[in-house]
Each structure stands twice: as structure tokens, then as C-alpha cells.
Protein backbone atom coordinates (compact mmCIF):
# COMPACT_ATOMS: atom_id res chain seq x y z
CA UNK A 1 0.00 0.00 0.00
CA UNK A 2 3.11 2.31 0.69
CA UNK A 3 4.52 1.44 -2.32
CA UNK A 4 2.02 2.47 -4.34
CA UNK A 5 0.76 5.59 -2.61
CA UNK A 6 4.47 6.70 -2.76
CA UNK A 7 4.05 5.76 -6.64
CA UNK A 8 0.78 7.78 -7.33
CA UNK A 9 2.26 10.63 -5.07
CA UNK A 10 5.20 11.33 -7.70
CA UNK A 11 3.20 10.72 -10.47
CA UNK A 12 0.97 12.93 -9.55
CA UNK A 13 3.69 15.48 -9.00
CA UNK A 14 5.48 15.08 -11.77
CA UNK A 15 2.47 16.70 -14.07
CA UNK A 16 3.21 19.69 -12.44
CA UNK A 17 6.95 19.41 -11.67
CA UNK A 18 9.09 22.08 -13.21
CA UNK A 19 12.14 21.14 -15.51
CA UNK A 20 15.27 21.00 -13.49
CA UNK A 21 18.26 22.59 -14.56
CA UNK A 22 21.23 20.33 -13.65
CA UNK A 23 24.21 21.75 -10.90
CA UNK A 24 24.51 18.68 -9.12
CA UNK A 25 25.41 15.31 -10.71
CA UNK A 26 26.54 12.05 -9.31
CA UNK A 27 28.17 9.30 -11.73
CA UNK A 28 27.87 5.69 -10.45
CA UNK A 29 30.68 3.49 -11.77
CA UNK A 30 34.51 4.65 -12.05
CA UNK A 31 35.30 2.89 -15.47
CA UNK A 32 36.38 4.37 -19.22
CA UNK A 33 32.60 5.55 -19.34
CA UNK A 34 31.87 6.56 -16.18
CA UNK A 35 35.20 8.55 -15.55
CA UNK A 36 34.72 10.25 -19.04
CA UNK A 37 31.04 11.68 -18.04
CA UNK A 38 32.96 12.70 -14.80
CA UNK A 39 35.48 14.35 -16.39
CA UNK A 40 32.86 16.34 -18.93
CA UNK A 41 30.41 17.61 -16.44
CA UNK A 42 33.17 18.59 -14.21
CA UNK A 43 34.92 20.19 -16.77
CA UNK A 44 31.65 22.16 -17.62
CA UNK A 45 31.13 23.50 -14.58
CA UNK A 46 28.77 21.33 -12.65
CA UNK A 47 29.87 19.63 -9.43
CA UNK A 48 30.67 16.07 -9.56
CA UNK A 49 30.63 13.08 -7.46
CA UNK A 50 32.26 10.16 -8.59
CA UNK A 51 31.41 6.43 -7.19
CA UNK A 52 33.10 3.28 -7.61
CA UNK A 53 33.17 0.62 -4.93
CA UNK A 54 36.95 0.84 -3.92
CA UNK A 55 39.30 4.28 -3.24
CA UNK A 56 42.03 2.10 -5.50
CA UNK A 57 39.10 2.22 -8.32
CA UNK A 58 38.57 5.94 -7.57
CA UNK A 59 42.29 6.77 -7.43
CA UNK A 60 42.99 5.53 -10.56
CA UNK A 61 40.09 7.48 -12.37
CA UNK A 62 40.75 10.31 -10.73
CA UNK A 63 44.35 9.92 -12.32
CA UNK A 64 42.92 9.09 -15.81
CA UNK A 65 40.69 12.26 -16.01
CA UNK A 66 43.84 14.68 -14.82
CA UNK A 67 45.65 13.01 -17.39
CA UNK A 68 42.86 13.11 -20.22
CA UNK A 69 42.69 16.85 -19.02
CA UNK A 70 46.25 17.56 -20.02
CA UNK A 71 46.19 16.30 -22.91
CA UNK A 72 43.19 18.29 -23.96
CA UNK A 73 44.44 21.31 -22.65
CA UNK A 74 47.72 21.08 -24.15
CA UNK A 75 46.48 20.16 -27.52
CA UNK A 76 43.92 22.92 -27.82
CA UNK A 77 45.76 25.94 -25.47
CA UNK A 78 48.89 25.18 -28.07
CA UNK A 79 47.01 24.31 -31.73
CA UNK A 80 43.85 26.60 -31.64
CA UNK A 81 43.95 28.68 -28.44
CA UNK A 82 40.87 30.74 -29.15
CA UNK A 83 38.71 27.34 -29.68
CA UNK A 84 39.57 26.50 -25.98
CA UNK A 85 39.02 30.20 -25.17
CA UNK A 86 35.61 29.82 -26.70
CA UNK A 87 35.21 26.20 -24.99
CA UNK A 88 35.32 27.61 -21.32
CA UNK A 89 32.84 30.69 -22.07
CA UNK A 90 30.35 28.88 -23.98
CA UNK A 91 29.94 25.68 -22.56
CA UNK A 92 30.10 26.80 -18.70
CA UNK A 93 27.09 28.05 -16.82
CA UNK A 94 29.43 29.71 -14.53
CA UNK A 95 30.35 33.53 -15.66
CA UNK A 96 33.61 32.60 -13.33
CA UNK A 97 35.34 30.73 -15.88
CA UNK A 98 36.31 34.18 -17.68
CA UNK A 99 39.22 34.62 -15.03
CA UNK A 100 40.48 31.63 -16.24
CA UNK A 101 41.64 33.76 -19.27
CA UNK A 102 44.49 36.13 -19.70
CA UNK A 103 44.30 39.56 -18.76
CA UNK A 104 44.76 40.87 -22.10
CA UNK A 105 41.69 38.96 -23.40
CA UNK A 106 39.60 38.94 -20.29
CA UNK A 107 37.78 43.01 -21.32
CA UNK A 108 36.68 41.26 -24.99
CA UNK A 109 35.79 38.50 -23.24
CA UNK A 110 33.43 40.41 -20.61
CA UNK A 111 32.43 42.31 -23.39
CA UNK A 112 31.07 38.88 -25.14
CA UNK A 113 29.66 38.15 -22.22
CA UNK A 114 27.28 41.51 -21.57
CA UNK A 115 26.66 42.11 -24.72
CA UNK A 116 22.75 42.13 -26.13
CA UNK A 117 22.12 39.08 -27.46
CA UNK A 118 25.65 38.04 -26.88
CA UNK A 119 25.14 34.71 -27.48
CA UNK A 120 22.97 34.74 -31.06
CA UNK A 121 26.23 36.84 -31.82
CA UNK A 122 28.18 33.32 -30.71
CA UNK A 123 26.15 31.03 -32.18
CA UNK A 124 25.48 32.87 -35.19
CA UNK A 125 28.37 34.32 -35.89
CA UNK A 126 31.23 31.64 -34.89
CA UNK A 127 33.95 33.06 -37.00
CA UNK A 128 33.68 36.57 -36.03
CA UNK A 129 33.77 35.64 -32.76
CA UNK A 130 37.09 33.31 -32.91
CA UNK A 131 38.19 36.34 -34.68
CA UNK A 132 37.67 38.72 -31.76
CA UNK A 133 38.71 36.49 -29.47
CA UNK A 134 41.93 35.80 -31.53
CA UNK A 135 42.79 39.27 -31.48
CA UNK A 136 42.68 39.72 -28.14
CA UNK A 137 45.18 36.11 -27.72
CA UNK A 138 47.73 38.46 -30.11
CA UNK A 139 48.56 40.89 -27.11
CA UNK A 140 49.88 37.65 -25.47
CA UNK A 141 53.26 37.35 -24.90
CA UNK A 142 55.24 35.48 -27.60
CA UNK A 143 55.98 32.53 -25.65
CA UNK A 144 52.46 32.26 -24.74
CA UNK A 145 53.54 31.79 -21.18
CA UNK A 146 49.54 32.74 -20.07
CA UNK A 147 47.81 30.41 -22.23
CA UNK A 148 49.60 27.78 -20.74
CA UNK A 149 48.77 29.26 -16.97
CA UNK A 150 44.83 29.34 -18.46
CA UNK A 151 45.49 25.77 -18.78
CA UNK A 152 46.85 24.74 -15.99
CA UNK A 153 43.86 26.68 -14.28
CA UNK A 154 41.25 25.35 -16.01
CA UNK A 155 42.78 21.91 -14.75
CA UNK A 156 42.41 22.74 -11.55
CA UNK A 157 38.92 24.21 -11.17
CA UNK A 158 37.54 21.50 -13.27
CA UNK A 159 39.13 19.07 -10.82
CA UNK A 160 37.81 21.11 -8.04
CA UNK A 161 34.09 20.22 -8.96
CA UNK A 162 35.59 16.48 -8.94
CA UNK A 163 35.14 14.64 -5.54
CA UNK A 164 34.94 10.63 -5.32
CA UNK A 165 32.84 8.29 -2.91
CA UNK A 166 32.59 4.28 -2.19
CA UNK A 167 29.35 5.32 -0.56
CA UNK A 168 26.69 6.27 -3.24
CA UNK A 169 23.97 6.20 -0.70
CA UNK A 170 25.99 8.97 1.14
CA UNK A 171 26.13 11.53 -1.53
CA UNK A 172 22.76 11.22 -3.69
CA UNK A 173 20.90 13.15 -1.22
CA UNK A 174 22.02 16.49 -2.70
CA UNK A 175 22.51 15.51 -5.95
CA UNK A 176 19.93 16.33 -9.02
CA UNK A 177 21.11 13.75 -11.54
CA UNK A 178 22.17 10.67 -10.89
CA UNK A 179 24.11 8.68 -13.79
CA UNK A 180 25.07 5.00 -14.02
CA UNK A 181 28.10 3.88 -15.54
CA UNK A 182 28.31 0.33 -14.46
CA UNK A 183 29.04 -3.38 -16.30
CA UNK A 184 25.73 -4.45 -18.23
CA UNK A 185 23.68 -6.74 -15.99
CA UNK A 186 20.36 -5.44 -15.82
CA UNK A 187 20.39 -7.22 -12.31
CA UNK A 188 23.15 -5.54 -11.27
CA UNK A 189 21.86 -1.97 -12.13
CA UNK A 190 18.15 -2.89 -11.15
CA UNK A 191 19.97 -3.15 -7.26
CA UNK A 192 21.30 -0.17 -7.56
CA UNK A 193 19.48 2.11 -8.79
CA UNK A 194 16.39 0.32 -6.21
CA UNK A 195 18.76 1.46 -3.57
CA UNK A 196 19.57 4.81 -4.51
CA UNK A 197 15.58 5.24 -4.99
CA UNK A 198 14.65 5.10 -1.30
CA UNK A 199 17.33 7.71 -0.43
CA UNK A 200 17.68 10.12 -3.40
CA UNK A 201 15.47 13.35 -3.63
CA UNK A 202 11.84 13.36 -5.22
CA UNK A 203 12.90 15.57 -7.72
CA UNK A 204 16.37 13.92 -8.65
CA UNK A 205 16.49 12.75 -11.76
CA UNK A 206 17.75 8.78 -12.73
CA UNK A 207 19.85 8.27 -15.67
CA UNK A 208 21.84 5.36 -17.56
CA UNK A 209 24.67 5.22 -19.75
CA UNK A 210 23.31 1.30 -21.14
CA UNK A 211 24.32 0.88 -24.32
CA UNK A 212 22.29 -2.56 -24.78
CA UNK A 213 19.42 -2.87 -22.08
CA UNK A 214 16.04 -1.03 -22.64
CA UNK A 215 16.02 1.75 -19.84
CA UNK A 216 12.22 0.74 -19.30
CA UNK A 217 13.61 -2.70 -17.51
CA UNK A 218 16.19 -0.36 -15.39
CA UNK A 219 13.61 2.18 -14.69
CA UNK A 220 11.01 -0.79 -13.66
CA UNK A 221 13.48 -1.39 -10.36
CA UNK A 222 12.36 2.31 -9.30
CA UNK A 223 9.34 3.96 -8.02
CA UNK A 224 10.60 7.14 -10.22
CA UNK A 225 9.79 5.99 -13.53
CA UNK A 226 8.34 9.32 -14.58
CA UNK A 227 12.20 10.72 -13.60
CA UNK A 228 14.22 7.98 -15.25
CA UNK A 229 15.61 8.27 -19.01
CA UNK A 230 18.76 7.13 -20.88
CA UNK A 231 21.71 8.81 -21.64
CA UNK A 232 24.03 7.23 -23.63
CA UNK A 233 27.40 8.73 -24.52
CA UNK A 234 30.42 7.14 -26.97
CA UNK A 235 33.78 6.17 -26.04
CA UNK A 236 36.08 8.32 -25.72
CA UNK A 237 33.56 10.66 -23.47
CA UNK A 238 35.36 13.84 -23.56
CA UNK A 239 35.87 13.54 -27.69
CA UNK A 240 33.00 12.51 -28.68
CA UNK A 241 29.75 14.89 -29.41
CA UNK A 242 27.01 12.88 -29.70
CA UNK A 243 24.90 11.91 -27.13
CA UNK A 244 21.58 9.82 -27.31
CA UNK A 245 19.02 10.91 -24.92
CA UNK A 246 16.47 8.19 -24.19
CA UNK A 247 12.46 8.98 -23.39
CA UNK A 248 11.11 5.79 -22.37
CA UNK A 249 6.93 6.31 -22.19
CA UNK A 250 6.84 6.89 -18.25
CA UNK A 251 9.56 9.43 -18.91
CA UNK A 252 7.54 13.04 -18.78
CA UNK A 253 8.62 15.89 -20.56
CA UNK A 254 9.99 18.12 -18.06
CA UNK A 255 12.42 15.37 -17.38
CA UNK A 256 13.67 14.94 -21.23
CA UNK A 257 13.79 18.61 -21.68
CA UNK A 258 16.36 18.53 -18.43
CA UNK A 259 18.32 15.65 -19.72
CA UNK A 260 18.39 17.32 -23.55
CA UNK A 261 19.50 20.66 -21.74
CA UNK A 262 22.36 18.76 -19.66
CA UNK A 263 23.84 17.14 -22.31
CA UNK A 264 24.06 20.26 -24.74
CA UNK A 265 25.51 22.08 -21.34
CA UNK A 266 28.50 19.33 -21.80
CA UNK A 267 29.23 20.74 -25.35
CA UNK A 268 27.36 17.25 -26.82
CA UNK A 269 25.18 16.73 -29.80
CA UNK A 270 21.71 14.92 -28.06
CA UNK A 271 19.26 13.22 -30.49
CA UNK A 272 16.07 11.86 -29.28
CA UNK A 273 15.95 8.24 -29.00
CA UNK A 274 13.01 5.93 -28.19
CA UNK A 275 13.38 2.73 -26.08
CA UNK A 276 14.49 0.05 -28.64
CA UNK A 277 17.18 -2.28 -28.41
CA UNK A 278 20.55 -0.70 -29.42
CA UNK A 279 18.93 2.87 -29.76
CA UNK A 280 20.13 4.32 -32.82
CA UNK A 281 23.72 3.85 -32.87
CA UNK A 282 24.17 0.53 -31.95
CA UNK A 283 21.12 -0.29 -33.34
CA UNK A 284 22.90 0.03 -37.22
CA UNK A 285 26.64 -0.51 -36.10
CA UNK A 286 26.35 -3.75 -34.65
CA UNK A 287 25.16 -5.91 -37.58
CA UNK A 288 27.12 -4.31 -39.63
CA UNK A 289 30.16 -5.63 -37.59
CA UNK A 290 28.39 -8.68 -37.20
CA UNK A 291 28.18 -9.07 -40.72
CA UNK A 292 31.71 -8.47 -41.30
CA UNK A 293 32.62 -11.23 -38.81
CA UNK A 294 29.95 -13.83 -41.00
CA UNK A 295 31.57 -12.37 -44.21
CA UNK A 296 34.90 -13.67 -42.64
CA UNK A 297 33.81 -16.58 -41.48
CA UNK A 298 32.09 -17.45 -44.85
CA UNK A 299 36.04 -16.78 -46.09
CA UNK A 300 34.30 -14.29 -49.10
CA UNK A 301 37.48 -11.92 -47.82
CA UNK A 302 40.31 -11.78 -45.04
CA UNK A 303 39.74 -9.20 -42.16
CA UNK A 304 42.56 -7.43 -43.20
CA UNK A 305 41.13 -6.58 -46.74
CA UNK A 306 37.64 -5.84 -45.25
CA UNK A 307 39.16 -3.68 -42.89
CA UNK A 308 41.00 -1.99 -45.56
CA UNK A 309 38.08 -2.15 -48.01
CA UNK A 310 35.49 0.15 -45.49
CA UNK A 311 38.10 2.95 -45.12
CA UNK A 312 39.19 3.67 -48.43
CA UNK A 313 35.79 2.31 -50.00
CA UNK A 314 33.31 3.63 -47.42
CA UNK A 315 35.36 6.12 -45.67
CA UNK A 316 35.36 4.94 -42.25
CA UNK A 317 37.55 5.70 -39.53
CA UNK A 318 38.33 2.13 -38.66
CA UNK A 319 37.78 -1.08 -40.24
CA UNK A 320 34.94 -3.45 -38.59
CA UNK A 321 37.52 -5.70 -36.95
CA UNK A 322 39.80 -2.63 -35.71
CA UNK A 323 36.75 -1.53 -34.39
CA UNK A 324 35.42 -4.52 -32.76
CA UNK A 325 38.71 -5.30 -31.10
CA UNK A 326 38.65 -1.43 -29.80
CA UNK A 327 34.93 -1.62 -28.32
CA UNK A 328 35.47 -5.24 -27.01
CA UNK A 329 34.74 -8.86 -27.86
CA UNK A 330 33.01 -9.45 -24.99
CA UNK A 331 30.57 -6.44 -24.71
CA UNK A 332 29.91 -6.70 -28.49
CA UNK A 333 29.01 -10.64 -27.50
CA UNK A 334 26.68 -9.69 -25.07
CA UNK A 335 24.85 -6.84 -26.87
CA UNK A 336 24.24 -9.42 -29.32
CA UNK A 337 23.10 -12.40 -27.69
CA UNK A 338 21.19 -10.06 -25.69
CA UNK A 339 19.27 -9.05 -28.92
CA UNK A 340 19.16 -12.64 -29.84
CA UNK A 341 17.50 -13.37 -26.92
CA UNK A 342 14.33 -10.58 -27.68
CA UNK A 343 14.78 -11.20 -31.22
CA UNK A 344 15.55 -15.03 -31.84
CA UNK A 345 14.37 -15.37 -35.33
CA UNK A 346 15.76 -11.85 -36.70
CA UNK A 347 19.18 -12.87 -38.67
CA UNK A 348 20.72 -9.60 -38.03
CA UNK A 349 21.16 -10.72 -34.29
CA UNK A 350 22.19 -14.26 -35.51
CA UNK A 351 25.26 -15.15 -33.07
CA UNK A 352 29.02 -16.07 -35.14
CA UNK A 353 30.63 -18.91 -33.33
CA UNK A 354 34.13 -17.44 -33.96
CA UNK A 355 32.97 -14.28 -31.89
CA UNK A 356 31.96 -16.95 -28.97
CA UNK A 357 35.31 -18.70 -29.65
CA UNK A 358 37.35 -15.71 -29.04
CA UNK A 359 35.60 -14.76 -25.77
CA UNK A 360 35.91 -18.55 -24.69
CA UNK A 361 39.86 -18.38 -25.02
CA UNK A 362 39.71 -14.87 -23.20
CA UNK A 363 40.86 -12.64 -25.92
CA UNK A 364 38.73 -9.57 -25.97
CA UNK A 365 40.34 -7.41 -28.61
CA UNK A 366 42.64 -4.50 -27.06
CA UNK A 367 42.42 -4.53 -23.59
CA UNK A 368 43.90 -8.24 -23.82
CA UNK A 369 46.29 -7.86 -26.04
CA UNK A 370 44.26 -9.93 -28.46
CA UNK A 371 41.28 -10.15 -30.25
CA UNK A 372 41.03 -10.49 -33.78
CA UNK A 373 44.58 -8.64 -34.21
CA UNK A 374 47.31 -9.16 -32.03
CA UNK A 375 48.54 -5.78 -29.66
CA UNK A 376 51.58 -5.55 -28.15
């Protein structure tokens, strides 16, 4: 009776609940993914609280995202300064972030700032504005000595909003988005997120990064389903723009139109997904790489000359195999025998015996050394 009182209590809220705009975000799950989304919202200017289940775990992603941060930093302060310039103004909430720039460039920079319609100047106008912004990097020293102190400070403030936690219980009570980042068992993440539930506040918000399980199961384990959507970003986080936001049909509006406004806050690309199995992305990549694998099991071509074939003939970044050993034998395994599962008569999510053969002898692709290539 509780249960369900509690349930018609936040629907019945949520029809009048007012979109949230996201300061606060905890990310569940210390991994590649989950230290990536970390490293973006902190880096954005919202404050961060990063959970794993041991301080080793946290340590070592704390580590990653410093390092992924210098990298960045150093790449854009020294190749296109005025990008990174136009980075920390636009895609920050916080007005702060201008002292982060040189005093020579910080006046132009207010000026951006306060001027009418200011930012249909920015987004309207992108060249001028690099321009501007350009000229005002010229009355930098030659060798650039306070770009790379705007560097090193953006480093630390976006480290700042970083703290880490083994206790997610402890630190969703302030939080206004929660986002998991954990392996894909919807078991796992139905524990979880039924935890966090019963301690989280009403009007905190319930996201996951699943890149194979519908977010209407995960959501199911909650009495927030009205406050529960999907968002699903690509590996590497901080590089890559695109971001797919999913509405299941117990997500409301208010709560899409916060997750939509988060993610373009991170400087991402969102596209409106509906709950199906693989979304959008996955949804087309994954039997295509499937099909590769059946094309070289069939022997119609080696994996070398396929690989070769889709990025001079189709123009693709990485061959199916390079890619495949890059994402993971084993996740790209279970995506697909998940599907098979849902799906058992649909060849696209037929399963290839040399993909179960691989995982069987524990080669995984990269992150073993081998997968279908061989990696020092």
C-alpha cells in the first residue's frame, strides 16, 4: 500500500513538476565511461561526485581524467587557443570561468559576455567571434607563457568540482542527476538504482549510460519511472559529441527537456531516442560488424582486406575488426546475444561462433592484447 501511494504521489507530482536545470550530478561506476562523463560535467562546470566501490578504483580514475585533461588542454591551449578560449565561455554556466583567461583577453571577453544578445552573436556568428577572441590572444606574450597558466587553471577548477565516494547512498541526497556507468547486468543496475531510490530526492532525476538494455527494464526497479531516461554517450567521453538521450513512455517531458539541456551544457550533440534495443547507434553498427565477422567466417574476404576495403571504399575511420577489437569482444558478444535473446528469429542478431570462440579463449580485442589482431 506504501509502495504504491508513494508511486501515485510522484506521479501525480510530476504533471506539475518544473524542468530541473542540472548543478549537481553524481556518476555511479569509475570505469572508461563513467570517468569520461565525470570528467565532462566537471569540466563544464557542474559539481561532480564520482562512485566506484573501492578508493584504489577511484584513485585511478581520478588519475585518468587529470591526465585526459592535459592532454586536452595542451592540444587545444597550443594548436587553436581561441577554440579553448571559446570552450570555457560557452559551454560553462558559470560567468567565473572568464578569469580563467588572460588579462589581455579577459575586457573582450566580458564584453562577449554583456553584450545584447551576446550569445545569437556566438552562435550565429562563430567566426567573427574566434576572430575577436583571436585578437585579443595576439597581445599575449610570444611565448604564450599565459595560455599555458589558463590551462593549468582550467585543470584545476575543473578538478575542483571532482570529488569521489565508495558510498553512493551517502552523496545522492544532494545531488539532481544521478548517472550510471556500471558493467551491463540489468540485475546488477536494477539493485542499484532500487537502492539509490529510497534515499535520493523526489525531484532527482535517474539516468543510464546502457548501451544494450532497454532503460524501461532499469527504470522498472524504481518507483521514479516518470524521472528515469537514458543517456548514452560514446567512447572516448570527452571527444566525442554525440549523445543519445532516451524517453522511455513513463519518462515526462519536463524530465527529457532537463536531460536534452544537460547534455548540450556538456558541449554534446543529443538526439532523441526511443526505447528500442541498441537505440540508434548501436542499433545500425552492430550488424554491420556482425556481418563483417559472417563475411569472414564465410572466407568471401580476409579481415585485413575488409578492414581496408570500409576505409578507403566507405570512408570509415576504422575497419569493422579494428573496431570490434577497440569496443570489445566481450561487450559486443553480449549486446548481441542479448538481442538474440528478444529477437531469436531476426538474422541480423544471428550469433558467429568465432565471436563466442574468441571470448571462450579470453581474448577480448585490445584490452587483452588480443582479439582479432594481435597488440603488443
Amino acid at each position: 500500500m506504501a509502495f504504491a501511494t508513494r508511486r501515485f504521489v510522484r506521479s501525480a507530482s510530476s504533471a506539475a513538476a518544473k524542468k530541473l536545470i542540472v548543478k549537481h550530478v553524481t556518476v555511479i561506476g569509475g570505469g572508461l565511461m563513467g570517468a569520461g562523463i565525470a570528467q565532462v560535467a566537471a569540466a563544464t562546470g557542474h559539481t561532480v561526485v564520482l562512485v566506484d566501490q573501492t578508493d584504489e578504483i577511484l584513485k585511478n580514475s581520478r588519475k585518468g581524467i587529470e591526465d585526459s585533461l592535459k592532454r586536452m588542454t595542451k592540444k587545444m591551449f597550443t594548436d587553436k587557443p581561441e577554440e579553448m578560449i571559446l570552450r570555457c565561455m560557452i559551454y560553462t554556466q558559470h560567468w567565473t570561468v572568464v578569469w580563467l583567461i588572460p588579462d589581455s583577453a579577459r575586457l573582450l571577453c566580458w564584453f562577449l559576455l554583456l553584450l545584447p544578445k551576446s550569445w545569437a552573436l556566438r552562435s550565429s556568428h562563430p567566426r567573427l567571434t574566434r576572430k575577436l577572441v583571436w585578437t585579443s590572444l595576439c597581445f599575449l606574450d610570444k611565448q604564450g607563457s599565459a595560455v599555458f597558466e589558463a590551462a593549468a587553471q582550467f585543470i584545476e577548477k575543473t578538478l575542483k568540482n571532482l570529488t569521489v565516494s565508495t558510498d553512493p547512498v551517502a552523496v545522492v541526497h544532494s545531488t539532481d542527476l544521478v548517472i550510471e556507468a556500471i558493467v551491463e547486468n540489468l540485475q546488477v543496475k536494477n539493485d542499484l538504482f532500487k537502492r539509490l531510490d529510497k534515499f535520493a530526492p523526489e525531484n532527482t532525476i535517474f539516468a543510464s549510460n546502457t548501451s544494450s538494455l532497454q532503460i524501461t527494464d532499469i527504470a522498472n526497479s524504481t518507483t521514479r519511472q516518470d524521472r528515469f531516461g537514458g543517456l548514452h554517450f560514446f567512447n572516448p567521453v570527452p571527444m566525442m559529441k554525440l549523445v543519445e538521450v532516451i524517453k522511455t513512455p513513463m519518462t515526462n517531458q519536463k524530465t527529457f527537456e532537463s536531460l536534452m539541456e544537460f547534455t548540450k551544457a556538456l558541449g554534446k550533440n543529443p538526439i532523441s531516442c526511443k526505447d528500442t534495443p541498441g537505440f540508434v547507434v548501436n542499433r545500425l553498427l552492430v550488424p554491420y560488424l556482425m556481418e563483417a565477422v559472417r563475411l569472414y567466417e564465410r572466407g568471401d574476404a580476409s579481415k585485413e582486406d575488409i578492414d581496408v576495403a570500409m576505409k578507403l571504399g566507405a570512408g570509415y575511420p576504422m575497419g569493422p575488426f579494428e573496431l570490434l577489437d577497440y569496443v570489445g569482444l566481450d561487450t559486443s558478444k553480449y549486446i548481441i546475444d542479448g538481442w538474440h535473446s528478444l529477437e531469436p528469429n531476426n538474422p541480423l542478431f544471428a550469433p558467429s561462433p568465432l565471436l563466442n570462440k574468441l571470448v571462450e579463449e579470453r581474448k577480448m580485442g585490445k584490452k587483452t592484447g588480443e582479439g582479432f589482431y594481435k597488440y603488443k
